[in-house]
C-alpha atoms as a PDB file:
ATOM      1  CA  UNK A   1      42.552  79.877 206.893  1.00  0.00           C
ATOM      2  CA  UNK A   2      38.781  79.809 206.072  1.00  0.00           C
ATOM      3  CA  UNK A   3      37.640  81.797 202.602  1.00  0.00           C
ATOM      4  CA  UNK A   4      36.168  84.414 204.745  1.00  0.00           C
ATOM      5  CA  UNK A   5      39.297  84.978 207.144  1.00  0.00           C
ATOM      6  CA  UNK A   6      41.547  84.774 203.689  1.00  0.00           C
ATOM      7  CA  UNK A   7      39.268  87.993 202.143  1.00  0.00           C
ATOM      8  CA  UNK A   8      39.571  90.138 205.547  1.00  0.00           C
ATOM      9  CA  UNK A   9      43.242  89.594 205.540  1.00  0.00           C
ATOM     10  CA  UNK A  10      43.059  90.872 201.760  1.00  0.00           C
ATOM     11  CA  UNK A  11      40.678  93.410 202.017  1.00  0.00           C
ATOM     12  CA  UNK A  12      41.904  95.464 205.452  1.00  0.00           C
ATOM     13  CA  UNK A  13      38.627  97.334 207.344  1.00  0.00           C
ATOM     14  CA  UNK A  14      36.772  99.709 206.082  1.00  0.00           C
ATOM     15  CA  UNK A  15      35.847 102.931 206.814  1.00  0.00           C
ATOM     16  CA  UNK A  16      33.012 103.568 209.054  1.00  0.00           C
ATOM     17  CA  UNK A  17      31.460 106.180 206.072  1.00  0.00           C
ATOM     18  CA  UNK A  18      31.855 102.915 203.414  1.00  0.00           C
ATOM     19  CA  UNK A  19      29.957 100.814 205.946  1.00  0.00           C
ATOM     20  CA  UNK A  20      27.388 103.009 206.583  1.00  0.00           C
ATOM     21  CA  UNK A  21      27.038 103.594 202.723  1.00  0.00           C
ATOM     22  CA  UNK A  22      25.990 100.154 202.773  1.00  0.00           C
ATOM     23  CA  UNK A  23      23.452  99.703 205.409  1.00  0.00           C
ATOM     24  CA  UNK A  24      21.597 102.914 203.834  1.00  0.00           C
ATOM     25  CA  UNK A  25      20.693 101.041 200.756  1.00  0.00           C
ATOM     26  CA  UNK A  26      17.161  99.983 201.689  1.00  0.00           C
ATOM     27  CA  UNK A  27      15.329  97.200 200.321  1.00  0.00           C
ATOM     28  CA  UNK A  28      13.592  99.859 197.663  1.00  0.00           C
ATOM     29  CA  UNK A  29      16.951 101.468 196.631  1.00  0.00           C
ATOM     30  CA  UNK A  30      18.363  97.766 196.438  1.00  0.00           C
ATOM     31  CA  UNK A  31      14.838  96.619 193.796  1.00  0.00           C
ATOM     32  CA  UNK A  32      15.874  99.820 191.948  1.00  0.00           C
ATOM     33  CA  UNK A  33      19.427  99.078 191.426  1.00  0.00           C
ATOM     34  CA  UNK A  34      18.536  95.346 190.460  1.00  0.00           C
ATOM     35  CA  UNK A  35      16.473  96.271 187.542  1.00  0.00           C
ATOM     36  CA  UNK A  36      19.114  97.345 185.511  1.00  0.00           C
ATOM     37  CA  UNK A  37      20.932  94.002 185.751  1.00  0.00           C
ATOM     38  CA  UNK A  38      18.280  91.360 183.609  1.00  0.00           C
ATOM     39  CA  UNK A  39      17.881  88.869 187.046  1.00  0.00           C
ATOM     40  CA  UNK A  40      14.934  86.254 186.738  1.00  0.00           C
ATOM     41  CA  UNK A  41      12.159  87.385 189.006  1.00  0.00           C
ATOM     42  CA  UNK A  42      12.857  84.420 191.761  1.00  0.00           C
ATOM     43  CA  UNK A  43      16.247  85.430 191.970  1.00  0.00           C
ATOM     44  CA  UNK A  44      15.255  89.003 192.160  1.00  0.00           C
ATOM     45  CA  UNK A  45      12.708  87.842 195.509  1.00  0.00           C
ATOM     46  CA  UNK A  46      15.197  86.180 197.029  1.00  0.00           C
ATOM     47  CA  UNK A  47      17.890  88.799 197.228  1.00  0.00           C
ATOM     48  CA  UNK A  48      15.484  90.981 198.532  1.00  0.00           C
ATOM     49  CA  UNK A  49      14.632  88.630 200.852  1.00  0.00           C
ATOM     50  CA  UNK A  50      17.738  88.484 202.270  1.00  0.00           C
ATOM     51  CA  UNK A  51      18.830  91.914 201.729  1.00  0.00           C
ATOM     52  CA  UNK A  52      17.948  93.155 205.487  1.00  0.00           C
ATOM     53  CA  UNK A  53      19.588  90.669 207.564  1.00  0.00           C
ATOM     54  CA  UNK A  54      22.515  91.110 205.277  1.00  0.00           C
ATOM     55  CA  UNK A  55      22.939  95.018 205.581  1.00  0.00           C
ATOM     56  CA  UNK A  56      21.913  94.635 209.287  1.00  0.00           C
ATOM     57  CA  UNK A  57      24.955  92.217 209.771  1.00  0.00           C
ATOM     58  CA  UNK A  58      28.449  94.113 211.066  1.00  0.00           C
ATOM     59  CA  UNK A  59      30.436  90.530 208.937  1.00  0.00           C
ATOM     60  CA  UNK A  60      28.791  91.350 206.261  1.00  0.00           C
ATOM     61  CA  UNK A  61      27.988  94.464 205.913  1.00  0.00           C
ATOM     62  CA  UNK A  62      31.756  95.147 206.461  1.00  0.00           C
ATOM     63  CA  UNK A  63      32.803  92.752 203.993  1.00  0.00           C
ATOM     64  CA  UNK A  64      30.765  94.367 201.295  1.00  0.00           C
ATOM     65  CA  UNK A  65      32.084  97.511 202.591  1.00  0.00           C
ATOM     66  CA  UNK A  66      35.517  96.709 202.340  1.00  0.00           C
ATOM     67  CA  UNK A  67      34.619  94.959 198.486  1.00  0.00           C
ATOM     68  CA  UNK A  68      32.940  98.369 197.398  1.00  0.00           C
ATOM     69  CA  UNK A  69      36.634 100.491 198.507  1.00  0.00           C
ATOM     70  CA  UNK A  70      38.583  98.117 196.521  1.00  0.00           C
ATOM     71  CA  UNK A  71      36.358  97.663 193.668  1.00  0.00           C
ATOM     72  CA  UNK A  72      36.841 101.711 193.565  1.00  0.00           C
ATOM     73  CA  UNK A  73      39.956 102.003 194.517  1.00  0.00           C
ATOM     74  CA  UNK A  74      41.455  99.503 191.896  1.00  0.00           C
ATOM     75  CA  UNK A  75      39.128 101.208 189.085  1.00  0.00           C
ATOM     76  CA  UNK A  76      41.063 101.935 185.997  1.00  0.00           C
ATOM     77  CA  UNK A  77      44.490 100.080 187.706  1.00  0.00           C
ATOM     78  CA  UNK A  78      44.407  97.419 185.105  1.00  0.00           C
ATOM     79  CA  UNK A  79      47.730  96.311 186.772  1.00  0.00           C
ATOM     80  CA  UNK A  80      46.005  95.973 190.458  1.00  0.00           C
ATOM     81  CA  UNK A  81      45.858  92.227 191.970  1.00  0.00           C
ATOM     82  CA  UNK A  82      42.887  89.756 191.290  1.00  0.00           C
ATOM     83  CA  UNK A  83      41.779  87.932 194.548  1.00  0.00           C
ATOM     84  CA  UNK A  84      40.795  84.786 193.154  1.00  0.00           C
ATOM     85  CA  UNK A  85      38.669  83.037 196.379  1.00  0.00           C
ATOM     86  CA  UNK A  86      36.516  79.861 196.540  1.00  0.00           C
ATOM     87  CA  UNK A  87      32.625  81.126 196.512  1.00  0.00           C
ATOM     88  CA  UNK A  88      30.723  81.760 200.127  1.00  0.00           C
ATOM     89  CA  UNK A  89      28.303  78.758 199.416  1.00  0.00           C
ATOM     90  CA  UNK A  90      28.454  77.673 202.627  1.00  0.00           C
ATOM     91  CA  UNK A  91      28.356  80.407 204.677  1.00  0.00           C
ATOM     92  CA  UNK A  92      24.668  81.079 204.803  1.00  0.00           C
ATOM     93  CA  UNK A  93      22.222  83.253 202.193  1.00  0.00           C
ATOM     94  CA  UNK A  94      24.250  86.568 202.763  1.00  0.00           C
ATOM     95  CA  UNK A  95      27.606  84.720 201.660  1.00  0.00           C
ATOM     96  CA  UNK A  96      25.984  82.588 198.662  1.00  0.00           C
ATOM     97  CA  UNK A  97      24.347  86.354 197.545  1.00  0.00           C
ATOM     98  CA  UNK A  98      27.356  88.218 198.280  1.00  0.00           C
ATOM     99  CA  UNK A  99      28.466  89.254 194.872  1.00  0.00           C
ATOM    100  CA  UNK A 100      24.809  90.109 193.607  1.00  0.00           C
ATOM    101  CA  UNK A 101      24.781  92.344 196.094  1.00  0.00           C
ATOM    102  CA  UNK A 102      28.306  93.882 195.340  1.00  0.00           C
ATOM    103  CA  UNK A 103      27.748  94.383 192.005  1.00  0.00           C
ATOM    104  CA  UNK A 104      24.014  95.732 192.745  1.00  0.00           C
ATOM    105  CA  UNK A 105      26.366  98.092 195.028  1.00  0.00           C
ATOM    106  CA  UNK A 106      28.556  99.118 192.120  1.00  0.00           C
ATOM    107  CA  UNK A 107      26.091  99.084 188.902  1.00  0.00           C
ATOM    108  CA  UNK A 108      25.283 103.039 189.103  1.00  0.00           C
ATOM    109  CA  UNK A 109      29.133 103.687 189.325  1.00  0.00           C
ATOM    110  CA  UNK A 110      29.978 101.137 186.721  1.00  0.00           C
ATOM    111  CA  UNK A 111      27.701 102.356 184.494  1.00  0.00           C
ATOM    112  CA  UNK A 112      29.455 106.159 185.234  1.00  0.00           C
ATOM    113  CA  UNK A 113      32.739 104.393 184.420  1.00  0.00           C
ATOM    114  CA  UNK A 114      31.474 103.170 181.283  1.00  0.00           C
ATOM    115  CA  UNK A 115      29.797 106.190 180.149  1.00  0.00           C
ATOM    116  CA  UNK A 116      33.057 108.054 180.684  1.00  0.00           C
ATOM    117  CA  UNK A 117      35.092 105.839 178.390  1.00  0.00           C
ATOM    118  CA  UNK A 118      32.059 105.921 175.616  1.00  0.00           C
ATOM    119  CA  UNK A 119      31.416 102.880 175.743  1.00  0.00           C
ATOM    120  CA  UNK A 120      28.269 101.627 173.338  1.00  0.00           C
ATOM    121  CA  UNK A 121      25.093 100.680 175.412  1.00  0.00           C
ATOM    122  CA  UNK A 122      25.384  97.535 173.722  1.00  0.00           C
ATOM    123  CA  UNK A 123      28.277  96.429 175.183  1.00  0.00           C
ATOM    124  CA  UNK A 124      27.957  97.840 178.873  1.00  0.00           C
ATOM    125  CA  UNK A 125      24.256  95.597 178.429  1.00  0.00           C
ATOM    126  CA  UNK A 126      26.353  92.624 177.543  1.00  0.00           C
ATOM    127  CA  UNK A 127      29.286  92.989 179.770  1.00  0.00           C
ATOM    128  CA  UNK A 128      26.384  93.851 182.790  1.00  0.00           C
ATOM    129  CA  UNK A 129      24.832  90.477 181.124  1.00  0.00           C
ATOM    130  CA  UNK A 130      28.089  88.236 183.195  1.00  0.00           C
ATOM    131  CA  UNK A 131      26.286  88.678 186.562  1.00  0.00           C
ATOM    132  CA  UNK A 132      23.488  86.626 185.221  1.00  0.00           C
ATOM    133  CA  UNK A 133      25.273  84.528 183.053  1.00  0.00           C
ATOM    134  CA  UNK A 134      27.491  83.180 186.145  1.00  0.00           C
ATOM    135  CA  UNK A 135      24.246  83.308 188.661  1.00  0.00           C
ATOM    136  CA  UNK A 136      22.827  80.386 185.669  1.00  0.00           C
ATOM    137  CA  UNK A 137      26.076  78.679 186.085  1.00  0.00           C
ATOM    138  CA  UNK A 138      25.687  78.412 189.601  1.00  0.00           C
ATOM    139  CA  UNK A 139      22.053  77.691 189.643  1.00  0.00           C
ATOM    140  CA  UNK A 140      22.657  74.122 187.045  1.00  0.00           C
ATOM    141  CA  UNK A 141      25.132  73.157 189.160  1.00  0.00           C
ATOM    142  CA  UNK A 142      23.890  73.965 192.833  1.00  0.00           C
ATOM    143  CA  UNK A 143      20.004  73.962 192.108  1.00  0.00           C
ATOM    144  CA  UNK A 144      20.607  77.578 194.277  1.00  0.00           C
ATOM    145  CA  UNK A 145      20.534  81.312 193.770  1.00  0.00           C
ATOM    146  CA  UNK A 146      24.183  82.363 193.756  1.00  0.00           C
ATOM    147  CA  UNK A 147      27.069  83.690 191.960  1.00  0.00           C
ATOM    148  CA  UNK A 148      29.774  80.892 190.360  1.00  0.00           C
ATOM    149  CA  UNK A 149      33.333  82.155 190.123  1.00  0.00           C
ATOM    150  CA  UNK A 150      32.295  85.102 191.800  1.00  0.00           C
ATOM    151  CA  UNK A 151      35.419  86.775 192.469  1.00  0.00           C
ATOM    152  CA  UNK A 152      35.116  87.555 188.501  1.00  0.00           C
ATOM    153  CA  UNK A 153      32.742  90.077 189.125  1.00  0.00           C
ATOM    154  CA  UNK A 154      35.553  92.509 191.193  1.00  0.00           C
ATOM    155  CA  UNK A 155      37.383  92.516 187.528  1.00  0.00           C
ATOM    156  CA  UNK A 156      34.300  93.078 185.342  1.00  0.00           C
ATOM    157  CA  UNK A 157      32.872  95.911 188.049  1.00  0.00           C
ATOM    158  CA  UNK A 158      36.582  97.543 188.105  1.00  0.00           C
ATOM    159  CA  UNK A 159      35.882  98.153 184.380  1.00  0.00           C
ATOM    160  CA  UNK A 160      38.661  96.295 182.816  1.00  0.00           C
ATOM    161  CA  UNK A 161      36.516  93.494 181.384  1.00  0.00           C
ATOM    162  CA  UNK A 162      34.043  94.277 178.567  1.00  0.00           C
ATOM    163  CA  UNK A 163      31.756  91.117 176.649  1.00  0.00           C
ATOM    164  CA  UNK A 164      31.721  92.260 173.452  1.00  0.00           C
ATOM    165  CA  UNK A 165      28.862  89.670 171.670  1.00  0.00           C
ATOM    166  CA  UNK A 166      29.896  86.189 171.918  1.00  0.00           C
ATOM    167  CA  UNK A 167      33.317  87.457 173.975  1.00  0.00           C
ATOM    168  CA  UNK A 168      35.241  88.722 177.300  1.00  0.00           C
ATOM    169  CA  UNK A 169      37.938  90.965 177.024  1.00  0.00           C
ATOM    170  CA  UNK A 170      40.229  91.933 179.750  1.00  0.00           C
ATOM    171  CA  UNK A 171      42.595  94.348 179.721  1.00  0.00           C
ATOM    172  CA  UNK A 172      46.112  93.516 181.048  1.00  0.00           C
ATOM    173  CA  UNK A 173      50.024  93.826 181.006  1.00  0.00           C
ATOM    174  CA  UNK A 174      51.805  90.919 179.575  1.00  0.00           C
ATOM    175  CA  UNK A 175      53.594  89.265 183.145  1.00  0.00           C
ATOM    176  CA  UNK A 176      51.795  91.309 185.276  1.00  0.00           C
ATOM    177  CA  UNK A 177      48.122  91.507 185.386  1.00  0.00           C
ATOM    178  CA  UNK A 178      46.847  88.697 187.811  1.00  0.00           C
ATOM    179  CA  UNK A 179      45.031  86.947 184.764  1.00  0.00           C
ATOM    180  CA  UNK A 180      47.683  87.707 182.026  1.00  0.00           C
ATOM    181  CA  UNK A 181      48.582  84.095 180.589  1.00  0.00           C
ATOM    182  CA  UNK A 182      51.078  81.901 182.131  1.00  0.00           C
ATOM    183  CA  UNK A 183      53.424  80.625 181.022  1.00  0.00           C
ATOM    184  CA  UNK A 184      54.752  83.078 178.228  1.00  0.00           C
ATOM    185  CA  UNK A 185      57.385  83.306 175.749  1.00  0.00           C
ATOM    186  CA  UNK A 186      61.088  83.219 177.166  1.00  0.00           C
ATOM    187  CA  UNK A 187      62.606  86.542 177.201  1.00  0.00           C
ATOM    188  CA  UNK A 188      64.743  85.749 174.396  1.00  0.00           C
ATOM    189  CA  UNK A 189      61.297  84.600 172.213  1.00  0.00           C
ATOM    190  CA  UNK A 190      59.529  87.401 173.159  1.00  0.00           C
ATOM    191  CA  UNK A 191      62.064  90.520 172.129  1.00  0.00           C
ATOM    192  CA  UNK A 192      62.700  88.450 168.794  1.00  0.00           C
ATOM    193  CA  UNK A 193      58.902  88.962 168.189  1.00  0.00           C
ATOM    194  CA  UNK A 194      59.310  92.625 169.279  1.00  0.00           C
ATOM    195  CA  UNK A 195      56.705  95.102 170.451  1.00  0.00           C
ATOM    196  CA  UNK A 196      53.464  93.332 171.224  1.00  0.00           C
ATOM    197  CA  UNK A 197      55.138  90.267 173.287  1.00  0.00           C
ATOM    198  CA  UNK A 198      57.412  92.295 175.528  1.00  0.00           C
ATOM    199  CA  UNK A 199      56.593  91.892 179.761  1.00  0.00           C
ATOM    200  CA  UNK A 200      54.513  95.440 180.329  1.00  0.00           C
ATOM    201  CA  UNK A 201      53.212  95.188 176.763  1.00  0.00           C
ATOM    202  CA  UNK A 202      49.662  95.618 176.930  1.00  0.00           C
ATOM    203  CA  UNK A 203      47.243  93.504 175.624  1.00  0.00           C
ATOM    204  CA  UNK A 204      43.856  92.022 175.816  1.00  0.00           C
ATOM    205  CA  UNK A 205      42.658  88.670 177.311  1.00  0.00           C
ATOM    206  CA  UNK A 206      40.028  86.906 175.658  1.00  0.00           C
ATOM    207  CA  UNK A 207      37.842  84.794 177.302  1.00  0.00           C
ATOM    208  CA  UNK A 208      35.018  82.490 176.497  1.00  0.00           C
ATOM    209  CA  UNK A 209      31.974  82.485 178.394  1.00  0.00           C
ATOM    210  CA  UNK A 210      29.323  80.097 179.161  1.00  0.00           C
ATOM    211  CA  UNK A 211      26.548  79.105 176.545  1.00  0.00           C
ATOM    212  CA  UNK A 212      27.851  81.306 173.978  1.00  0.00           C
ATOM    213  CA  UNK A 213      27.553  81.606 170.264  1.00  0.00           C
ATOM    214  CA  UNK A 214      31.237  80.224 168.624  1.00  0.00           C
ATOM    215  CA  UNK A 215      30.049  79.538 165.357  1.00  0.00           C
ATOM    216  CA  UNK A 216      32.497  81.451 162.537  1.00  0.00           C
ATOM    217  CA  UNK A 217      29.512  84.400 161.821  1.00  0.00           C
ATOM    218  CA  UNK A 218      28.952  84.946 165.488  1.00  0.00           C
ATOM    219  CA  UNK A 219      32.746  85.475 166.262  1.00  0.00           C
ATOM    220  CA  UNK A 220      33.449  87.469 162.794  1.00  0.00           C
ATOM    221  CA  UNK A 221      31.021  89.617 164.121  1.00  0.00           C
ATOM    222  CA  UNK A 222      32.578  89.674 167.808  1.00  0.00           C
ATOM    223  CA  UNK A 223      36.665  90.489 165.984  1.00  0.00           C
ATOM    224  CA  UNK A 224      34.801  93.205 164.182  1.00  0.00           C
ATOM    225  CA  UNK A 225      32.884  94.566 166.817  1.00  0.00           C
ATOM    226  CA  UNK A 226      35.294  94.617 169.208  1.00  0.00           C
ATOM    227  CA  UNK A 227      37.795  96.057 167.091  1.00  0.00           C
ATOM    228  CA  UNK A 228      35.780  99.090 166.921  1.00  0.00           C
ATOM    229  CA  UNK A 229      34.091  99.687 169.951  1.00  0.00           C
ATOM    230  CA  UNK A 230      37.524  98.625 172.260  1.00  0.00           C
ATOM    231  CA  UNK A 231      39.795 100.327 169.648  1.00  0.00           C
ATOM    232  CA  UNK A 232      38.255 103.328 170.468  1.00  0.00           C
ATOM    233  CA  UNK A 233      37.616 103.169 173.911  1.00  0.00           C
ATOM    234  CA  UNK A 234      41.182 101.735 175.256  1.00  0.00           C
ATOM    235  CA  UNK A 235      43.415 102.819 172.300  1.00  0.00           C
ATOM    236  CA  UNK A 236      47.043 101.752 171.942  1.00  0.00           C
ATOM    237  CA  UNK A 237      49.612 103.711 169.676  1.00  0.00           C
ATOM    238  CA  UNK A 238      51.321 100.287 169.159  1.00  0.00           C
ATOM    239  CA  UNK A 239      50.892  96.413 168.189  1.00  0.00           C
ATOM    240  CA  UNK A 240      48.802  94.536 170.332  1.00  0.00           C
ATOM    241  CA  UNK A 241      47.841  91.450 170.947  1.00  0.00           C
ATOM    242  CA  UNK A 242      44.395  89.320 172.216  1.00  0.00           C
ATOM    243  CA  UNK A 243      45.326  86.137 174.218  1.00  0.00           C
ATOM    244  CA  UNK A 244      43.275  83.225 174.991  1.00  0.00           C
ATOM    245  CA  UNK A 245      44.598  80.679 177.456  1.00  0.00           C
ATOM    246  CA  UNK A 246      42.204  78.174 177.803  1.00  0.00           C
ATOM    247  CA  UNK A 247      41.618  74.241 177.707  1.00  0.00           C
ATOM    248  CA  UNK A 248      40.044  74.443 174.134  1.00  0.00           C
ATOM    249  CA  UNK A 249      43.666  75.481 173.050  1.00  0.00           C
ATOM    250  CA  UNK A 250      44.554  71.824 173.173  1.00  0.00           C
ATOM    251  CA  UNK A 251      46.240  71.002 169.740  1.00  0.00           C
ATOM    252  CA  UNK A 252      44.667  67.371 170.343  1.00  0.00           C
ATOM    253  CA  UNK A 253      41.116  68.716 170.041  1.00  0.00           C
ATOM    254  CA  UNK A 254      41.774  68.861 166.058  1.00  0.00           C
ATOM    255  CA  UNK A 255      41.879  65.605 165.505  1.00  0.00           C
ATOM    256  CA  UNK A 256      39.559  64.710 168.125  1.00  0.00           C
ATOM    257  CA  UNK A 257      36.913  67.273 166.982  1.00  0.00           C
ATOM    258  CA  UNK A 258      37.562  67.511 163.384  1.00  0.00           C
ATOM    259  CA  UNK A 259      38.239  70.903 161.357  1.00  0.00           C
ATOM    260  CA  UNK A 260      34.225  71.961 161.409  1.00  0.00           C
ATOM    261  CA  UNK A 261      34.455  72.171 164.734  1.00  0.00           C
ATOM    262  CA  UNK A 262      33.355  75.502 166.353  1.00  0.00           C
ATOM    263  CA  UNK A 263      36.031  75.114 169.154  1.00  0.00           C
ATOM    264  CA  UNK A 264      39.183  73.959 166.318  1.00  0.00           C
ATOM    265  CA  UNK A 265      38.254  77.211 164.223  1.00  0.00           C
ATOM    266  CA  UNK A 266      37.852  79.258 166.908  1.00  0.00           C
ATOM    267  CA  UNK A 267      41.296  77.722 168.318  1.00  0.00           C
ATOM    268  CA  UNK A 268      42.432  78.101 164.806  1.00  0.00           C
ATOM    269  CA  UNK A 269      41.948  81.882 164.929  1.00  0.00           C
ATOM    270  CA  UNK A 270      45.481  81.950 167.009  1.00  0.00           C
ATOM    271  CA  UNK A 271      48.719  80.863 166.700  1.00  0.00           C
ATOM    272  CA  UNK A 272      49.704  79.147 170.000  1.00  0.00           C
ATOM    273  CA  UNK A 273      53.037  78.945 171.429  1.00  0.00           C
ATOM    274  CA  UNK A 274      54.941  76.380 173.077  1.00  0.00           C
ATOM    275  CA  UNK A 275      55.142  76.817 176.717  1.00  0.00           C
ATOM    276  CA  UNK A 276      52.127  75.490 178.499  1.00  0.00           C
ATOM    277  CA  UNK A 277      50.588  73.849 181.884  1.00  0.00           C
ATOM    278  CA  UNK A 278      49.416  70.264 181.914  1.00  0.00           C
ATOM    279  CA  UNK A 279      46.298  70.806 183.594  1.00  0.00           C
ATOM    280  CA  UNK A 280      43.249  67.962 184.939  1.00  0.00           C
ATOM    281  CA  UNK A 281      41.483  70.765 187.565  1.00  0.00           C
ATOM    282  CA  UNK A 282      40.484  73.664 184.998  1.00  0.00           C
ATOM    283  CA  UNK A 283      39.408  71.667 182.308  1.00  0.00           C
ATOM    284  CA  UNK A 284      37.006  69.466 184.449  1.00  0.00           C
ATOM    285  CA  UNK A 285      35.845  72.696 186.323  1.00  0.00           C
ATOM    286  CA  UNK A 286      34.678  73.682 182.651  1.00  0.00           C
ATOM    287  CA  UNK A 287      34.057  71.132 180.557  1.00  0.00           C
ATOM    288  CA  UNK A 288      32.251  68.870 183.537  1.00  0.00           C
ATOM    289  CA  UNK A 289      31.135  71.905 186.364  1.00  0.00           C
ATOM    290  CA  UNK A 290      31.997  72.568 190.080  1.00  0.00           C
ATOM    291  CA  UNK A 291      29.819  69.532 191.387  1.00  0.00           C
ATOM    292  CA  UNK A 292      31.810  67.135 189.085  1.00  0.00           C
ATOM    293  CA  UNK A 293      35.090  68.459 188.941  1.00  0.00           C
ATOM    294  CA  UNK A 294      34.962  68.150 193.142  1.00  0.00           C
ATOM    295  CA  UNK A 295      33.295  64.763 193.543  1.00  0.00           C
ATOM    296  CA  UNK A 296      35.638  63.398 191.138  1.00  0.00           C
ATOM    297  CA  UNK A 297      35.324  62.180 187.381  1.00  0.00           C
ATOM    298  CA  UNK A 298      34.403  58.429 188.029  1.00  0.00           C
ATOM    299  CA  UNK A 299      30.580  58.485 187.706  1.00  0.00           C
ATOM    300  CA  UNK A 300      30.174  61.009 184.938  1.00  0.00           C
ATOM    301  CA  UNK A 301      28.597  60.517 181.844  1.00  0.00           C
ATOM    302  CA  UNK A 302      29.845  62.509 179.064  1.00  0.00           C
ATOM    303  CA  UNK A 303      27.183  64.497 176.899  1.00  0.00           C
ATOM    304  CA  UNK A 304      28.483  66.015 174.351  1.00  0.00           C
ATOM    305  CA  UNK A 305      31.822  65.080 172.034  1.00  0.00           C
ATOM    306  CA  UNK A 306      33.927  67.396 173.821  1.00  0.00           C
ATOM    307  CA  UNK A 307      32.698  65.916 177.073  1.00  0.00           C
ATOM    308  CA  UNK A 308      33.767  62.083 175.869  1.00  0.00           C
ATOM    309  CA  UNK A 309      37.722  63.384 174.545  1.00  0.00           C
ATOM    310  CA  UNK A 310      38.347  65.037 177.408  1.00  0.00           C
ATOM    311  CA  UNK A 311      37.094  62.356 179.831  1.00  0.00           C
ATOM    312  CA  UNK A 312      38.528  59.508 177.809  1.00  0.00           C
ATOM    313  CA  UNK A 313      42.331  61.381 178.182  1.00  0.00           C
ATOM    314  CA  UNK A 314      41.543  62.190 182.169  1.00  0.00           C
ATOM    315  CA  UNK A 315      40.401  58.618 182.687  1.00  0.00           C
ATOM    316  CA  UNK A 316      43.662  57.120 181.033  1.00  0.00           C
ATOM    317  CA  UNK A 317      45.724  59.008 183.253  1.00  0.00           C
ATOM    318  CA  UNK A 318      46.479  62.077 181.103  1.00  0.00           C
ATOM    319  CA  UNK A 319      46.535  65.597 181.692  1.00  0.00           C
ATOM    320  CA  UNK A 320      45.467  68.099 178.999  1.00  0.00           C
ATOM    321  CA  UNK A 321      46.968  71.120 178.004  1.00  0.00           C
ATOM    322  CA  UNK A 322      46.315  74.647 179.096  1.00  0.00           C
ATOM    323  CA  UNK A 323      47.413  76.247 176.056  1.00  0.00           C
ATOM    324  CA  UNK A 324      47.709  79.828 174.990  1.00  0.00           C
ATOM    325  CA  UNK A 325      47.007  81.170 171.709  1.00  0.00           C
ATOM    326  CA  UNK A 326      47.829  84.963 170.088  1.00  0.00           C
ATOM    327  CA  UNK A 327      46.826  87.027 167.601  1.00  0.00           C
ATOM    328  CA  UNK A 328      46.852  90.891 166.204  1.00  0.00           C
ATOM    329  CA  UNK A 329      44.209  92.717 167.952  1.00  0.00           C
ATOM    330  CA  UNK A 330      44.539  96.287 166.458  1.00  0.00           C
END
């Protein structure tokens, strides 16, 4: 079943007021909406460009119909499914600009959500700040305007995912939130720990975005920040936790990267558990990009350290570890 076909079946039809909703944005209410979302100039031009033949389209202006009801629908349901699709970067301008113009649908009623939780301008700036961040992303690796990983956008514009300086984080239910980590502690583990670790326990998923500050200042200032901007605005009577599953949770990356390493003390920061997922496809998605991680490793040249120890364990045949890490958030 193609992408497209995959997110109908998903998404249902919309109603005829939703779709409608959509084609009345004009290309003046569109320029409006954009300016409150930091795009480069060209990229700017060339959803405008595009804008009319996309509204004027019954695929797609249904489709974005049919996004904006379950972006608002799902708003506040921390506990609702993440449709995690391959990008629309072959299915013509209007499916490579798709989530620009979602989230150019959304960003006046985002920015309602956030107001209503009180959250800092600072932080509804930098969690707005992902829909450029990932349009970059996609830009190094495709030389094109578009969105990478653009089905992160539906959990970001559902308001569960704040950036907080140099970091994401999502709110979820341990075991069921579509991006809560996997795998956790046994049953048995988990009630020994008590509150914090049970399945329903909520908690708060970090994650690490692109071309970000990890040095030790920059994320002291991120713990503390967060703690008092996301204490307040999603409080918790009980312990909680922040999890980070992620590649740079590798144990191996200590002695590959030494202990000044910005990714071994920012792994350091947790204490990881056992259980985890030998992995090849994430960590070349991240540590290599789309392009690479698809074409295959064979004719890349590393960069960077990180680059060369991951590479060097791929190209021997190894896998490398998917790791999760915890540690007291309130």
């Amino acid at each position: 079943m193609s992408t497209l076909a995959t997110m109908r079946s998903f998404l249902g039809d919309p109603a005829p007021t939703s779709v409608e909703r959509v084609r009345s944005l004009d290309a003046r209410g569109l320029s409006s909406r954009l300016t409150t979302l930091a795009l480069d100039e060209a990229v700017r031009d060339e959803l405008l460009a595009h804008w009319d033949e996309t509204r004027a389209s019954p695929r797609w202006a249904s489709l974005l119909a049919s996004l904006v009801e379950c972006v608002e629908r799902d708003r506040g349901n921390i506990d609702a499914p993440i449709p995690i699709w391959p990008d629309l970067n072959d299915d013509g301008p209007s499916g490579r600009l798709l989530y620009y113009y979602l989230f150019a649908l959304q960003v006046e009623e985002l920015a309602a959500y956030h107001d209503s939780l009180g959250l800092p301008e600072d932080v509804h700036r930098d969690t707005l700040g992902a829909l450029a961040r990932h349009g970059e992303t996609h830009r190094r690796q495709h030389a094109s305007v578009g969105v990478d990983a653009g089905w992160w956008m539906l959990p970001i514009l559902r308001g569960e995912l704040m950036q907080v300086r140099s970091l994401k984080f999502h709110r979820v239910h341990l075991e069921r939130g579509t991006l809560a980590p996997r795998p956790w502690l046994d049953e048995a583990s988990a009630r020994s720990r008590g509150a914090g670790f049970l399945p329903g326990d909520e908690s708060l998923g970090v994650h690490i975005p692109a071309r970000i500050d990890l040095s030790p200042a920059a994320l002291d200032a991120t713990w503390e920040r967060a703690r008092e901007v996301l204490g307040r605005v999603w409080p918790h009577p009980s312990r909680r936790l922040a999890t980070c599953q992620s590649w740079m949770m590798d144990e191996r990356l200590v002695a590959a990267l030494g202990p000044t390493s910005n990714i071994v003390r920012f792994q350091q920061r947790f204490e990881l558990i056992d259980p985890y997922e030998d992995d090849v496809t994430t960590v070349a998605y991240f540590v290599f990009g789309a392009a690479a991680a698809a074409a295959g490793l064979a004719h890349v040249t590393p960069t960077s350290r990180v680059q060369r120890v991951v590479l060097e364990t791929l190209r021997d045949g190894g896998t490398w570890h998917n790791r999760t890490g915890w540690l007291d958030f309130d």
